[in-house]
PDB file of N, CA and C in Angstrom:
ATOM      1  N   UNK A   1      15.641   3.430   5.950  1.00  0.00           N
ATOM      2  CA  UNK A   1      15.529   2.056   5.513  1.00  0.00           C
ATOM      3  C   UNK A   1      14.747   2.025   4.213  1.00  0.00           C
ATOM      4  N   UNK A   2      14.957   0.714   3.388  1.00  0.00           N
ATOM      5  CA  UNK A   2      14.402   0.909   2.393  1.00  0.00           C
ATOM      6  C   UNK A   2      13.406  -0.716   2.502  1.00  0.00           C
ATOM      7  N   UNK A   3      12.588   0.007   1.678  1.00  0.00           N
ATOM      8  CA  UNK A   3      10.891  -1.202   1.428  1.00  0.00           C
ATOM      9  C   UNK A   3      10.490  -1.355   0.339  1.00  0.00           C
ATOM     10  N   UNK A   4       9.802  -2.077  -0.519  1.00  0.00           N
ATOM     11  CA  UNK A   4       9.731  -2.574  -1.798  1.00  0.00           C
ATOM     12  C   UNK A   4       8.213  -2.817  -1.465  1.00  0.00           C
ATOM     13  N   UNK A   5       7.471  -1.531  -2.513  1.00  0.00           N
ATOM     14  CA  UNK A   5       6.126  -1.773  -2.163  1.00  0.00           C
ATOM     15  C   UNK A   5       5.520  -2.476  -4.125  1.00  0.00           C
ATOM     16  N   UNK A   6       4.898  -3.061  -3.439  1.00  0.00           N
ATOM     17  CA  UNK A   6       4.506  -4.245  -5.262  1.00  0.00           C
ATOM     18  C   UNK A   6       2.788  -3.765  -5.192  1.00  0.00           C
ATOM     19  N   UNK A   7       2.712  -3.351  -6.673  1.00  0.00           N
ATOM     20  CA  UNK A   7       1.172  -2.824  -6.396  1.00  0.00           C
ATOM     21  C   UNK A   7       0.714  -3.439  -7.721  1.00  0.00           C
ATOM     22  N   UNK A   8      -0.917  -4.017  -7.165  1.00  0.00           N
ATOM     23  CA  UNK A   8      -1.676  -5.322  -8.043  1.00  0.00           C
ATOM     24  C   UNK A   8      -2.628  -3.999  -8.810  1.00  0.00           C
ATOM     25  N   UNK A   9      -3.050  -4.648  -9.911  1.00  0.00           N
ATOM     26  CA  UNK A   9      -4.347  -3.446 -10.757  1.00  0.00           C
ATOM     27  C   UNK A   9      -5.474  -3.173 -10.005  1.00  0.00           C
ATOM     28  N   UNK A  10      -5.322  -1.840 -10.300  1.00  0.00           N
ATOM     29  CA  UNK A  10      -5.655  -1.034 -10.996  1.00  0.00           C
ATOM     30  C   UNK A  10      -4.291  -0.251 -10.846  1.00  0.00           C
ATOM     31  N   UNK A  11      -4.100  -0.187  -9.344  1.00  0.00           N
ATOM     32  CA  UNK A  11      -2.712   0.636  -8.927  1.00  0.00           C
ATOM     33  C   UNK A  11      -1.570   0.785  -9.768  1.00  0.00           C
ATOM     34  N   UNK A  12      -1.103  -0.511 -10.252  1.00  0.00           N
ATOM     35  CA  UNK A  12       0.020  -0.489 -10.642  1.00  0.00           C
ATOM     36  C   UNK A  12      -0.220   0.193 -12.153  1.00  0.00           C
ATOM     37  N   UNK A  13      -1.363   0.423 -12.922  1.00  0.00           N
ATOM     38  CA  UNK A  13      -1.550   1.251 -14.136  1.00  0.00           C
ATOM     39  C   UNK A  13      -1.376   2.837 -13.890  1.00  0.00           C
ATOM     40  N   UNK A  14      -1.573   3.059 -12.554  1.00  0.00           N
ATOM     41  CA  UNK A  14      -2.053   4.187 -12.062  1.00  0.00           C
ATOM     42  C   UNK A  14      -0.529   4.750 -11.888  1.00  0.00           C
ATOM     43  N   UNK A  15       0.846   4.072 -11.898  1.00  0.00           N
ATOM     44  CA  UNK A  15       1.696   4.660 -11.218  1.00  0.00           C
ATOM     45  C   UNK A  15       2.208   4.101 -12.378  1.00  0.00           C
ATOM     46  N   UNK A  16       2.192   3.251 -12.999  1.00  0.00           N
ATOM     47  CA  UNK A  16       3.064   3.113 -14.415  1.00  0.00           C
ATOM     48  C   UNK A  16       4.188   1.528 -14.483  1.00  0.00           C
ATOM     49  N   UNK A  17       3.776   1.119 -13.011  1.00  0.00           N
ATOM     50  CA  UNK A  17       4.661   0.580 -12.655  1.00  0.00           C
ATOM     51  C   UNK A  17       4.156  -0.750 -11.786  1.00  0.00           C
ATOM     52  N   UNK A  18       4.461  -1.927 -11.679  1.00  0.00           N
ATOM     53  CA  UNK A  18       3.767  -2.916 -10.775  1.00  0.00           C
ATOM     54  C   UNK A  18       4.903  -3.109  -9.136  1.00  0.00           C
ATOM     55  N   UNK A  19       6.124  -2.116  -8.859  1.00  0.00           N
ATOM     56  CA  UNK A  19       7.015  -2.066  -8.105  1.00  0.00           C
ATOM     57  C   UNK A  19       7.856  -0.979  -7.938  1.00  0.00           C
ATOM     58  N   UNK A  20       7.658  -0.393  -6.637  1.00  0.00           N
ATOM     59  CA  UNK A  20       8.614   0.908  -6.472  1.00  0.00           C
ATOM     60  C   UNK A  20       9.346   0.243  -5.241  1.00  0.00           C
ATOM     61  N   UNK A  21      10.509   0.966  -5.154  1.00  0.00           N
ATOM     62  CA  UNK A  21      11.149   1.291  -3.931  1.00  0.00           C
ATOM     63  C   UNK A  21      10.817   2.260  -2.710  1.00  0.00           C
ATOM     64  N   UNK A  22      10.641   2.178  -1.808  1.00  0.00           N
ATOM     65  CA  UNK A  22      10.408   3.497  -1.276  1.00  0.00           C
ATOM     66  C   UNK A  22      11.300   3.803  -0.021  1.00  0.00           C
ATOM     67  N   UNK A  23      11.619   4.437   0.375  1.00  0.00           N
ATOM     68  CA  UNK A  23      13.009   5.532   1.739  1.00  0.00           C
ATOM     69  C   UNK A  23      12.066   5.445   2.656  1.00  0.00           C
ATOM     70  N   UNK A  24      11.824   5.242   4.075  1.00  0.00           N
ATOM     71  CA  UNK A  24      11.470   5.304   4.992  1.00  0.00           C
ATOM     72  C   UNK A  24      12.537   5.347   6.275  1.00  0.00           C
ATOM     73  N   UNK A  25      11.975   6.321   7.282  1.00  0.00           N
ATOM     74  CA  UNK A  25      12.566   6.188   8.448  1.00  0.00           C
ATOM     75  C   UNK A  25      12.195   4.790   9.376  1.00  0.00           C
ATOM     76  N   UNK A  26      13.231   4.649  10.036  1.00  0.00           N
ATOM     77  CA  UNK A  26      13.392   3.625  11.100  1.00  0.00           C
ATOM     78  C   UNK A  26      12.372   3.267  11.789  1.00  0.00           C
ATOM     79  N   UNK A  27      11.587   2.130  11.796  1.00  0.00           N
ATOM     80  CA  UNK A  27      10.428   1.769  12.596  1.00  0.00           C
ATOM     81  C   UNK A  27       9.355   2.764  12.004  1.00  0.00           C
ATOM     82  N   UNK A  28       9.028   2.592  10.443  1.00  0.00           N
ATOM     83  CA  UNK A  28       7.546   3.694  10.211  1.00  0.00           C
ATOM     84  C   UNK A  28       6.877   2.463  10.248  1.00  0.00           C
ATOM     85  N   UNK A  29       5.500   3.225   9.941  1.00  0.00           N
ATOM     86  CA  UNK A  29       4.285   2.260  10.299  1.00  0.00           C
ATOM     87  C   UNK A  29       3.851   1.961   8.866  1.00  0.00           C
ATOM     88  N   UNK A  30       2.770   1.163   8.402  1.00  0.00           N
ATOM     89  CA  UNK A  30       2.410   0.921   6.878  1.00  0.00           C
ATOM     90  C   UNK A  30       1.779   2.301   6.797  1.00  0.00           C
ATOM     91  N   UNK A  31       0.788   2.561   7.533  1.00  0.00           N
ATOM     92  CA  UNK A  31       0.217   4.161   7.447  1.00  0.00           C
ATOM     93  C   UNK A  31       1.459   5.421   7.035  1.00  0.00           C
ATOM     94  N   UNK A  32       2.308   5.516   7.495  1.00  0.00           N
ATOM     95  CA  UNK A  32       3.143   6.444   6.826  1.00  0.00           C
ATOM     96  C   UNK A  32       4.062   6.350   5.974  1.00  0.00           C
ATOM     97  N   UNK A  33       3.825   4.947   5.524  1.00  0.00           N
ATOM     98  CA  UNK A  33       4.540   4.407   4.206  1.00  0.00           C
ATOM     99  C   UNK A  33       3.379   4.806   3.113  1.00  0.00           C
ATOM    100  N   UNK A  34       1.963   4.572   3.566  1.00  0.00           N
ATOM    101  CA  UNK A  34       1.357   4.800   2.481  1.00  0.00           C
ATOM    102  C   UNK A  34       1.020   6.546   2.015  1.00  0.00           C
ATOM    103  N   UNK A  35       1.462   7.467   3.417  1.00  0.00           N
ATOM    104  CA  UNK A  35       1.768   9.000   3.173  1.00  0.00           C
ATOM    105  C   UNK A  35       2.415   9.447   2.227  1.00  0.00           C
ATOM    106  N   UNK A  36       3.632   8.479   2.476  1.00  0.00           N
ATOM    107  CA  UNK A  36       5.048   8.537   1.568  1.00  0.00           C
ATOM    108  C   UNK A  36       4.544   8.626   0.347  1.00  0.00           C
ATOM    109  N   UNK A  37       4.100   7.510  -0.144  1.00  0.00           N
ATOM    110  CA  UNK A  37       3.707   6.643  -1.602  1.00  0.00           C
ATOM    111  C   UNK A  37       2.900   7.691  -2.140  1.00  0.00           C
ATOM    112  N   UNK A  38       1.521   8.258  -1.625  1.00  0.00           N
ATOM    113  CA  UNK A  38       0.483   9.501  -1.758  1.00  0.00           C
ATOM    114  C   UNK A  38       1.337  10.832  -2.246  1.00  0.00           C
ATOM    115  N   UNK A  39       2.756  11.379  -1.408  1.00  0.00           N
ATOM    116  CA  UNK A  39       3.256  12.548  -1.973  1.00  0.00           C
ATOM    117  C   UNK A  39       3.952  12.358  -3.158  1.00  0.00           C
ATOM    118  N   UNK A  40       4.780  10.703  -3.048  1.00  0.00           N
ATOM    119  CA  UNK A  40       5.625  10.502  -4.784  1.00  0.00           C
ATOM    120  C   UNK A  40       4.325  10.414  -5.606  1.00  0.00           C
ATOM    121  N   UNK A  41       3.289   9.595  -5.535  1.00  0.00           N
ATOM    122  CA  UNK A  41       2.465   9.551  -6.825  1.00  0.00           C
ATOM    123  C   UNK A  41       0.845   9.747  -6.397  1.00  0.00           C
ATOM    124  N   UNK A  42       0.851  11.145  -6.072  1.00  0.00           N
ATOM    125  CA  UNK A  42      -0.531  11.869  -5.631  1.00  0.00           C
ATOM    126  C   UNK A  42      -2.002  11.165  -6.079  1.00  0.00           C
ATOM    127  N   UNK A  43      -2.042  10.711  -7.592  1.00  0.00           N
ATOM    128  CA  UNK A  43      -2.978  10.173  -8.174  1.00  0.00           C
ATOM    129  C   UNK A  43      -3.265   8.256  -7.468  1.00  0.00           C
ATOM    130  N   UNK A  44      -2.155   8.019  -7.186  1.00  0.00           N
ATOM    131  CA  UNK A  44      -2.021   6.864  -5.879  1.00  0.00           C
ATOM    132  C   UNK A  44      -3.096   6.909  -5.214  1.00  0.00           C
ATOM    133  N   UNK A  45      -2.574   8.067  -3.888  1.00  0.00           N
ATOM    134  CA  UNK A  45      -3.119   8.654  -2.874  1.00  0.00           C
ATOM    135  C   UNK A  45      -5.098   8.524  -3.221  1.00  0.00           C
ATOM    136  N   UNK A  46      -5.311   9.326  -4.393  1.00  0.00           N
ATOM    137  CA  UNK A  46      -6.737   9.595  -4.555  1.00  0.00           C
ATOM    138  C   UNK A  46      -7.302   8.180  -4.810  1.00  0.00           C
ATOM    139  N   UNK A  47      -6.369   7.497  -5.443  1.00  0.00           N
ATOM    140  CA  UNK A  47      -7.265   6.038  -5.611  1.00  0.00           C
ATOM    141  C   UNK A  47      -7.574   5.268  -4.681  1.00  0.00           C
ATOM    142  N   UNK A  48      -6.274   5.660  -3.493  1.00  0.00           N
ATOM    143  CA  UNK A  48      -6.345   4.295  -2.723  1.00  0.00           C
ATOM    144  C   UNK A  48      -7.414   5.191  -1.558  1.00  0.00           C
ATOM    145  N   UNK A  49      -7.665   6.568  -1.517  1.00  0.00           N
ATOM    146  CA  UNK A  49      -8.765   7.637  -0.342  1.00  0.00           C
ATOM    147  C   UNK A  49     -10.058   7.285  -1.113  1.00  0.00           C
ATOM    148  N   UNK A  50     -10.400   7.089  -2.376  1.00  0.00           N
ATOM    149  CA  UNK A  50     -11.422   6.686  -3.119  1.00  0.00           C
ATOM    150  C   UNK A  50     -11.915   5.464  -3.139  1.00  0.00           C
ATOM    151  N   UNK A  51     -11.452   4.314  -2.474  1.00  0.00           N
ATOM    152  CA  UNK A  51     -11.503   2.918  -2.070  1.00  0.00           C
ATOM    153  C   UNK A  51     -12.394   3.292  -0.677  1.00  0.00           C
ATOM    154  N   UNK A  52     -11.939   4.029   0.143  1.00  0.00           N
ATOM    155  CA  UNK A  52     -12.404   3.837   1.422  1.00  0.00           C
ATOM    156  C   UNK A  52     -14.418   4.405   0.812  1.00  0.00           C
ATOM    157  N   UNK A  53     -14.340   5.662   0.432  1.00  0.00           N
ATOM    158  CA  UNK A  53     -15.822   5.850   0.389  1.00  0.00           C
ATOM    159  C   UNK A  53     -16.666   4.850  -0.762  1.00  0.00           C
ATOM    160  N   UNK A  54     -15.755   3.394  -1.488  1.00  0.00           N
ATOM    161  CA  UNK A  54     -16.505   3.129  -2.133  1.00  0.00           C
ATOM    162  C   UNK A  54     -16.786   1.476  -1.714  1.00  0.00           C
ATOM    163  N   UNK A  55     -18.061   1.630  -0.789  1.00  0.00           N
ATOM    164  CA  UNK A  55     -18.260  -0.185   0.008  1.00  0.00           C
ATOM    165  C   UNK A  55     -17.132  -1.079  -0.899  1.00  0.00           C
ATOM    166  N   UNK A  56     -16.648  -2.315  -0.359  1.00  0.00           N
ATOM    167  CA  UNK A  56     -16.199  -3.542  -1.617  1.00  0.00           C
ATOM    168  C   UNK A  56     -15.299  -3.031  -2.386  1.00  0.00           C
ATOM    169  N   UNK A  57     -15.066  -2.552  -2.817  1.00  0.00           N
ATOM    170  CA  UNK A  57     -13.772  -1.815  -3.610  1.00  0.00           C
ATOM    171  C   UNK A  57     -12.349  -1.570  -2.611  1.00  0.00           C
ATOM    172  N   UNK A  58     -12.258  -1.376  -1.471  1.00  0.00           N
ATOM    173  CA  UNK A  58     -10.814  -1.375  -0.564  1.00  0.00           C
ATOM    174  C   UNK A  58     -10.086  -2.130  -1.407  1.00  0.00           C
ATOM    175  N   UNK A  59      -8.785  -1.468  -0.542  1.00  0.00           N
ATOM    176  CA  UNK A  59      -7.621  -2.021  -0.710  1.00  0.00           C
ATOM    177  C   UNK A  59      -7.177  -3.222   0.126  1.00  0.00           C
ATOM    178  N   UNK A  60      -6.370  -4.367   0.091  1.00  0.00           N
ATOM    179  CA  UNK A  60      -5.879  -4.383   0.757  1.00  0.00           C
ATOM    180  C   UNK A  60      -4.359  -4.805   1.128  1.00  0.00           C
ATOM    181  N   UNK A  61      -3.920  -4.801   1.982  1.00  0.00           N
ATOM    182  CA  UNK A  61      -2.377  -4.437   2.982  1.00  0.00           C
ATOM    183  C   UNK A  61      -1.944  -5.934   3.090  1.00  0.00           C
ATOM    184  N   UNK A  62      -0.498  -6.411   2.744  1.00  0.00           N
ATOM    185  CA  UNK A  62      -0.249  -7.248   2.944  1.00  0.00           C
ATOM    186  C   UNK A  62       1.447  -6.486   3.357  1.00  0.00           C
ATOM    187  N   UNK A  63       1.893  -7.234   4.772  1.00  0.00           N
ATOM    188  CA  UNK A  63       3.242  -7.359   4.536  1.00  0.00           C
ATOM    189  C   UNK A  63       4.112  -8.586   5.192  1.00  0.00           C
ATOM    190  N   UNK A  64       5.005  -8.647   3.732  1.00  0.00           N
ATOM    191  CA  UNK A  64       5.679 -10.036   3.751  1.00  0.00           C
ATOM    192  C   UNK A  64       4.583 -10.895   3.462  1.00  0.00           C
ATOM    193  N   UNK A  65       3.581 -10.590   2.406  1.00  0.00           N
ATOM    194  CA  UNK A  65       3.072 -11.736   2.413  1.00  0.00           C
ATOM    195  C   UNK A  65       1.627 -12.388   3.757  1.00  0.00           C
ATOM    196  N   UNK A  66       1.708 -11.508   4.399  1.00  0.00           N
ATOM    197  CA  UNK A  66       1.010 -11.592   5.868  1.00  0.00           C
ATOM    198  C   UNK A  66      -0.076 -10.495   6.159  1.00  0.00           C
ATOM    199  N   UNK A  67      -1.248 -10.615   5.934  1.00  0.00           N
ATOM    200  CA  UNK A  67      -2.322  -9.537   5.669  1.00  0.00           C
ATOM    201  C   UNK A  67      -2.564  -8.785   7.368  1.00  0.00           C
ATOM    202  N   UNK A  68      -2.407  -7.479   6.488  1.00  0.00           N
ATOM    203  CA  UNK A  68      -2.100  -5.907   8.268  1.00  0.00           C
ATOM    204  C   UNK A  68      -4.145  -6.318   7.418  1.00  0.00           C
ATOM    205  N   UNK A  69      -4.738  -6.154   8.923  1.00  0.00           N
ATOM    206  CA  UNK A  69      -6.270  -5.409   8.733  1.00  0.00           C
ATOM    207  C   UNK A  69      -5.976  -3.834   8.466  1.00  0.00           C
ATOM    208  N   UNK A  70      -6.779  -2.848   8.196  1.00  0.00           N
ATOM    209  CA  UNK A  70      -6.952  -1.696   7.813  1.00  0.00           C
ATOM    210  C   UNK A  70      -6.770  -0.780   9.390  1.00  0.00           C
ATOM    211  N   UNK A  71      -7.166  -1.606  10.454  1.00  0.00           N
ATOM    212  CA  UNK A  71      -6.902  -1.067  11.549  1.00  0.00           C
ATOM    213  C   UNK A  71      -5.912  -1.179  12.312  1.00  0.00           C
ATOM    214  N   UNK A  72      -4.964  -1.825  11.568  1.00  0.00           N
ATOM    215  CA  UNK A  72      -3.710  -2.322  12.418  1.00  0.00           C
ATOM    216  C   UNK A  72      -2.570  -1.615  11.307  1.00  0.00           C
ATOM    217  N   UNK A  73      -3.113  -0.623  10.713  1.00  0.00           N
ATOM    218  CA  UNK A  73      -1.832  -0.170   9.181  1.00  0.00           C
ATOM    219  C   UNK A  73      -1.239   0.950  10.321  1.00  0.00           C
ATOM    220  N   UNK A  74      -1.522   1.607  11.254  1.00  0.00           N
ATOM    221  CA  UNK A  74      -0.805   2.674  12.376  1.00  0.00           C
ATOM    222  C   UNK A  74       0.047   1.940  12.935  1.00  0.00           C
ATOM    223  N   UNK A  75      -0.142   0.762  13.289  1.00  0.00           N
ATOM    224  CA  UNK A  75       0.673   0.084  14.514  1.00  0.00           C
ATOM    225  C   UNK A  75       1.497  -0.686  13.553  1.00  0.00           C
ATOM    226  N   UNK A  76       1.406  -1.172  12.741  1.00  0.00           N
ATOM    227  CA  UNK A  76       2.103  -2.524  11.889  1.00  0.00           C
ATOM    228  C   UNK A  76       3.589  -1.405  11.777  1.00  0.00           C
ATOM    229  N   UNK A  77       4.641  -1.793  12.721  1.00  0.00           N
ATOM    230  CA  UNK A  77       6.096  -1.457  11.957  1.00  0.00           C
ATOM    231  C   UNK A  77       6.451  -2.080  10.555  1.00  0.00           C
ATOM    232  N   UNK A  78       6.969  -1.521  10.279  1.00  0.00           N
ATOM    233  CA  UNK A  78       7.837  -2.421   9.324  1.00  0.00           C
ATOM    234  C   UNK A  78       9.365  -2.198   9.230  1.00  0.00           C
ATOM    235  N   UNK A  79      10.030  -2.946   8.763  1.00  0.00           N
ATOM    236  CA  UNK A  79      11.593  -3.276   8.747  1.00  0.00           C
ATOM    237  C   UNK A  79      12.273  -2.796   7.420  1.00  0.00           C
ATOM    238  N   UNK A  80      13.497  -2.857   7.745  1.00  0.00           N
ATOM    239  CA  UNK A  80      14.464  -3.167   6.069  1.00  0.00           C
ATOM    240  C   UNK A  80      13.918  -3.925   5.519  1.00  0.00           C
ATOM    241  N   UNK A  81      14.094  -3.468   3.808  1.00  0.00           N
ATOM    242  CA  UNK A  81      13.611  -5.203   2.987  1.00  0.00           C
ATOM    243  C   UNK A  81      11.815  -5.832   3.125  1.00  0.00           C
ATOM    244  N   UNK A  82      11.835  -5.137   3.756  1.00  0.00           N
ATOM    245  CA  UNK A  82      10.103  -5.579   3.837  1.00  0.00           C
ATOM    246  C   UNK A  82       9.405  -5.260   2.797  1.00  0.00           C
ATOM    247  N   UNK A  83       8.097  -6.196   1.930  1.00  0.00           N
ATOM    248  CA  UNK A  83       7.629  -5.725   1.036  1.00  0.00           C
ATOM    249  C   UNK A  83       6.178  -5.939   1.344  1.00  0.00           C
ATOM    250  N   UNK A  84       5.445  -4.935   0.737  1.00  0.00           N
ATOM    251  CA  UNK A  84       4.444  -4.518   1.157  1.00  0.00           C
ATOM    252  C   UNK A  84       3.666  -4.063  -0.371  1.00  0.00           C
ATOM    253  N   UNK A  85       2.578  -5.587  -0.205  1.00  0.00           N
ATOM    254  CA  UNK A  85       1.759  -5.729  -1.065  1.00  0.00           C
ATOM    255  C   UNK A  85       0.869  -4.721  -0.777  1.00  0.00           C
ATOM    256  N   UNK A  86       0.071  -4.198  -2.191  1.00  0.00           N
ATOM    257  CA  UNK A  86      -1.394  -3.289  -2.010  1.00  0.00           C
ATOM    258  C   UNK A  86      -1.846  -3.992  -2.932  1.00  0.00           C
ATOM    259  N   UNK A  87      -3.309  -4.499  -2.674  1.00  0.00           N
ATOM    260  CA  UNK A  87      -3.796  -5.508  -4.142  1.00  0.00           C
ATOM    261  C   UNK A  87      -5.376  -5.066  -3.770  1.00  0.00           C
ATOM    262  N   UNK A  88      -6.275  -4.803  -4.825  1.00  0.00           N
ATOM    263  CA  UNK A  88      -7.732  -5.519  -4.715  1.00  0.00           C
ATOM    264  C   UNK A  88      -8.322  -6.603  -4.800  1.00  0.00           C
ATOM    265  N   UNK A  89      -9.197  -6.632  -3.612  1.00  0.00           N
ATOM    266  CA  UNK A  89     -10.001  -7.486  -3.785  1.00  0.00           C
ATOM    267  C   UNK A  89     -10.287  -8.593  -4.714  1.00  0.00           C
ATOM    268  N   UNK A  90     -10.176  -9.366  -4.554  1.00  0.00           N
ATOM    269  CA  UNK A  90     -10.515 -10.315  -5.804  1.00  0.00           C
ATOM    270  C   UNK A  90     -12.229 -10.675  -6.015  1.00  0.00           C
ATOM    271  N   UNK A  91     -12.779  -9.782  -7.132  1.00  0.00           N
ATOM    272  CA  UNK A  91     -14.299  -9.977  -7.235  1.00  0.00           C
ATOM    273  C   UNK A  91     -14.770 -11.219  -8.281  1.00  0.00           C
ATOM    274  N   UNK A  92     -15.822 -11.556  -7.959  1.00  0.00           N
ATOM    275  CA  UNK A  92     -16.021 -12.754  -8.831  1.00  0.00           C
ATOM    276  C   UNK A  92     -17.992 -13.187  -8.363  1.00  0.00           C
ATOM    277  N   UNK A  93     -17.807 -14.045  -9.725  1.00  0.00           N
ATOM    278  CA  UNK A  93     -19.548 -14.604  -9.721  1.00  0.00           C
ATOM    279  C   UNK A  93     -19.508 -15.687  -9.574  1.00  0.00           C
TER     280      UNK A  93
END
């Protein structure tokens, strides 16, 4: 099946691109969509593993528009056609 992952800045500088396509098997989870995404664009991978050790800086998971928590990215299936936001945080004073 195919998924349409849309990635907000910093990401989308990082991959060149603000939208990829990505191939997934039948019923994957966001967690092994984001495996996927890590082996096409490795430097991805380090940004979005470099979020976790840095407090406030995460990522986060939206699909369809509908926010997965960080602990629910194993279990969250996803479908055909599904798109699957990665955005930061929105910081502000």
């Amino acid at each position: 099946m195919e998924i349409t992952v849309k990635l907000g800045e910093p990401l989308s500088q990082i991959v060149g691109r603000s939208q990829v396509s990505l191939e997934l098997s039948e019923d994957a989870s966001v967690t092994q969509a984001l495996e996927r995404l890590g082996v096409a664009y490795p430097s991805l991978a380090a940004a979005l593993a470099g979020a976790d050790s840095r407090p406030g800086l995460s990522f986060q998971y939206f699909v369809n528009r509908k926010w997965v928590r960080d602990e629910e990215l194993a279990q969250h299936r996803l479908k055909a056609r599904d798109k699957l936001y990665i955005l930061a945080p929105i910081v502000g004073g």
